[in-house]
Protein backbone atom coordinates (compact mmCIF):
# COMPACT_ATOMS: atom_id res chain seq x y z
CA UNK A 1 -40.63 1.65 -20.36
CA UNK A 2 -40.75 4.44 -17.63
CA UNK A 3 -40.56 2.35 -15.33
CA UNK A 4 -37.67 0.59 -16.54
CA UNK A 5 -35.84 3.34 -17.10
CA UNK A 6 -36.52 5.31 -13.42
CA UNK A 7 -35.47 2.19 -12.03
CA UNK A 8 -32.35 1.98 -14.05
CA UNK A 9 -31.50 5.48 -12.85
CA UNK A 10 -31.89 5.15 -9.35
CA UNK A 11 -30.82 1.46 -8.84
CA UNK A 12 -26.85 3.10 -7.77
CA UNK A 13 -26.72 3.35 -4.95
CA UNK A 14 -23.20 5.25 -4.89
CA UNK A 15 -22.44 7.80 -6.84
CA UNK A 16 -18.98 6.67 -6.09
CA UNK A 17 -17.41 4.77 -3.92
CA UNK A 18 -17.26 4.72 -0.51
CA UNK A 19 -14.11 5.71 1.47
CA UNK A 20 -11.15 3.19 2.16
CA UNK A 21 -11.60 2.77 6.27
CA UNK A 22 -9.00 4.81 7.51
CA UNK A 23 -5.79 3.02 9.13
CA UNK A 24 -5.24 4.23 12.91
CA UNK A 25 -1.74 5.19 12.72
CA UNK A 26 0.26 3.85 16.23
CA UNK A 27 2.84 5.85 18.12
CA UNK A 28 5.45 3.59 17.17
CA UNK A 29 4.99 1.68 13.68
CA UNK A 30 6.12 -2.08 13.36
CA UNK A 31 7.18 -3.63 10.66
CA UNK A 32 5.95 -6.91 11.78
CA UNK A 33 2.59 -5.74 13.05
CA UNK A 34 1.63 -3.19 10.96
CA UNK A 35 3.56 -2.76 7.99
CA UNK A 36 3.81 -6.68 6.44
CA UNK A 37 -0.08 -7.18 6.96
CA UNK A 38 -0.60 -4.48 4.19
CA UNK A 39 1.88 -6.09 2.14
CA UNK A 40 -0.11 -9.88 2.70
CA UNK A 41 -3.07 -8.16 1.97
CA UNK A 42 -2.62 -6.22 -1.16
CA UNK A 43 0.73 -6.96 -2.67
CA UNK A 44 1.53 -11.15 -2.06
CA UNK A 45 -0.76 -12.11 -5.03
CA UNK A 46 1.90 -10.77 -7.14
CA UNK A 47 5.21 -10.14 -4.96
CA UNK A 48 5.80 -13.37 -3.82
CA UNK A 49 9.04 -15.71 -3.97
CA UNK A 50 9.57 -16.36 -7.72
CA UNK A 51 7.27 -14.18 -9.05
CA UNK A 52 7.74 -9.95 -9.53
CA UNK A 53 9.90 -8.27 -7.06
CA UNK A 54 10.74 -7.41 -4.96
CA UNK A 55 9.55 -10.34 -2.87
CA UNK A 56 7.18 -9.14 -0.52
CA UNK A 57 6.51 -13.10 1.49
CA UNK A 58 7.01 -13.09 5.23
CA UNK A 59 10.61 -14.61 5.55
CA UNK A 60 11.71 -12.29 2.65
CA UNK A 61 10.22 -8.70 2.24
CA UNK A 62 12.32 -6.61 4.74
CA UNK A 63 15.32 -7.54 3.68
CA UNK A 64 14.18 -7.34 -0.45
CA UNK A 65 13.11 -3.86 0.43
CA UNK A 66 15.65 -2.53 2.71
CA UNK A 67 19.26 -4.30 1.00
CA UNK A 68 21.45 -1.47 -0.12
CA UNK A 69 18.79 1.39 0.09
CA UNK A 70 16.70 0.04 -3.22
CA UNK A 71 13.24 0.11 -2.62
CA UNK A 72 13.20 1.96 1.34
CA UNK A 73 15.89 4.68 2.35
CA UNK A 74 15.75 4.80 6.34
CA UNK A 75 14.75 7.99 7.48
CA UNK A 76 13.43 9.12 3.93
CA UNK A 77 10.41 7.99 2.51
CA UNK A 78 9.84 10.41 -0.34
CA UNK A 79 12.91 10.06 -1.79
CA UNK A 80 12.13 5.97 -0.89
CA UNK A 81 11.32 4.04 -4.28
CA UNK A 82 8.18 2.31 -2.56
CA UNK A 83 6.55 5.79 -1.89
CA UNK A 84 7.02 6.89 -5.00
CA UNK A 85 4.89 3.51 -5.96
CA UNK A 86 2.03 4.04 -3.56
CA UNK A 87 1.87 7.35 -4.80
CA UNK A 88 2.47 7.06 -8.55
CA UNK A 89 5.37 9.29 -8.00
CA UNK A 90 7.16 8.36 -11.69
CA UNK A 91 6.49 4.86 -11.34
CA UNK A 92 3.58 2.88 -12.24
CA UNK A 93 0.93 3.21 -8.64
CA UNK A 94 1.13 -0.20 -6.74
CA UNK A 95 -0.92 -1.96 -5.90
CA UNK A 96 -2.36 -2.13 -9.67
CA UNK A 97 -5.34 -3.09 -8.45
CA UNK A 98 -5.53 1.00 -6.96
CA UNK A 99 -4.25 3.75 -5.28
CA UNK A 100 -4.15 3.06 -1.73
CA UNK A 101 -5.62 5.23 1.12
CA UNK A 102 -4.13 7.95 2.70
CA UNK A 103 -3.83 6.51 5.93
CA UNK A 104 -1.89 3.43 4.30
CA UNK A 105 0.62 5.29 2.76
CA UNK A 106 1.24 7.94 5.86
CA UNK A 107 1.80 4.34 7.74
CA UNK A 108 4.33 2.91 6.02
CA UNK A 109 5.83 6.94 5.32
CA UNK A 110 6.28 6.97 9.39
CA UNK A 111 7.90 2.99 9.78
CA UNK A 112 10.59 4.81 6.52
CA UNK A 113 11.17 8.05 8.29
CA UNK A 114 11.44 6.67 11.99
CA UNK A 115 14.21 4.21 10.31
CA UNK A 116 12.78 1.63 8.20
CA UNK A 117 13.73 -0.47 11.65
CA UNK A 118 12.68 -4.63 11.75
CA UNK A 119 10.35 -4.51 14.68
């Protein structure tokens, strides 16, 4: 039974765990490159065409994000409805499957603030 139980309390490895990989964070942010990878990644399982929007596909998500200023105001990403989800600013955090890293969210804050532009 001792040894069961020493084994049981050392068998984690982690205490937690281990840190996202941090995002390198380029001069000049593209939508195209950098931006709508994170969005096939983490958020197309549920944001896709036909399902809960906004629509976050390929052929759809800039435009479902930037029309009239709802989800992304150029130049402004705290005041920018999808920050305010990656952050859990008073909405529920997205993606629901966790809080994304820091260096996530600072990417798509700089691609908002330089403009929100479709590069």
């Amino acid at each position: 039974m001792v040894l069961t139980v020493s084994m049981m309390a050392t068998s984690c490895y982690y205490d937690e765990m281990p840190p996202e990989a941090v995002i390198p964070i380029p001069e000049t942010v593209s939508y195209s490159k950098d931006v709508q990878p994170l969005w096939d990644q983490d958020c197309i399982s549920c944001h896709k065409t036909g399902a809960t929007v906004p629509d976050l596909s390929t052929a759809n998500s800039y435009s479902a994000l930037t029309i009239n200023n709802k989800y992304v105001i150029p130049g402004n990403a705290v005041g920018s409805k999808l920050h305010k989800s990656l952050v859990g600013d008073g909405a529920a955090i997205m993606p629901t499957s966790g809080k994304w890293s820091d260096s996530k969210i600072e990417l798509v804050d700089k691609w908002i603030n330089a403009g929100a532009l479709n590069n």
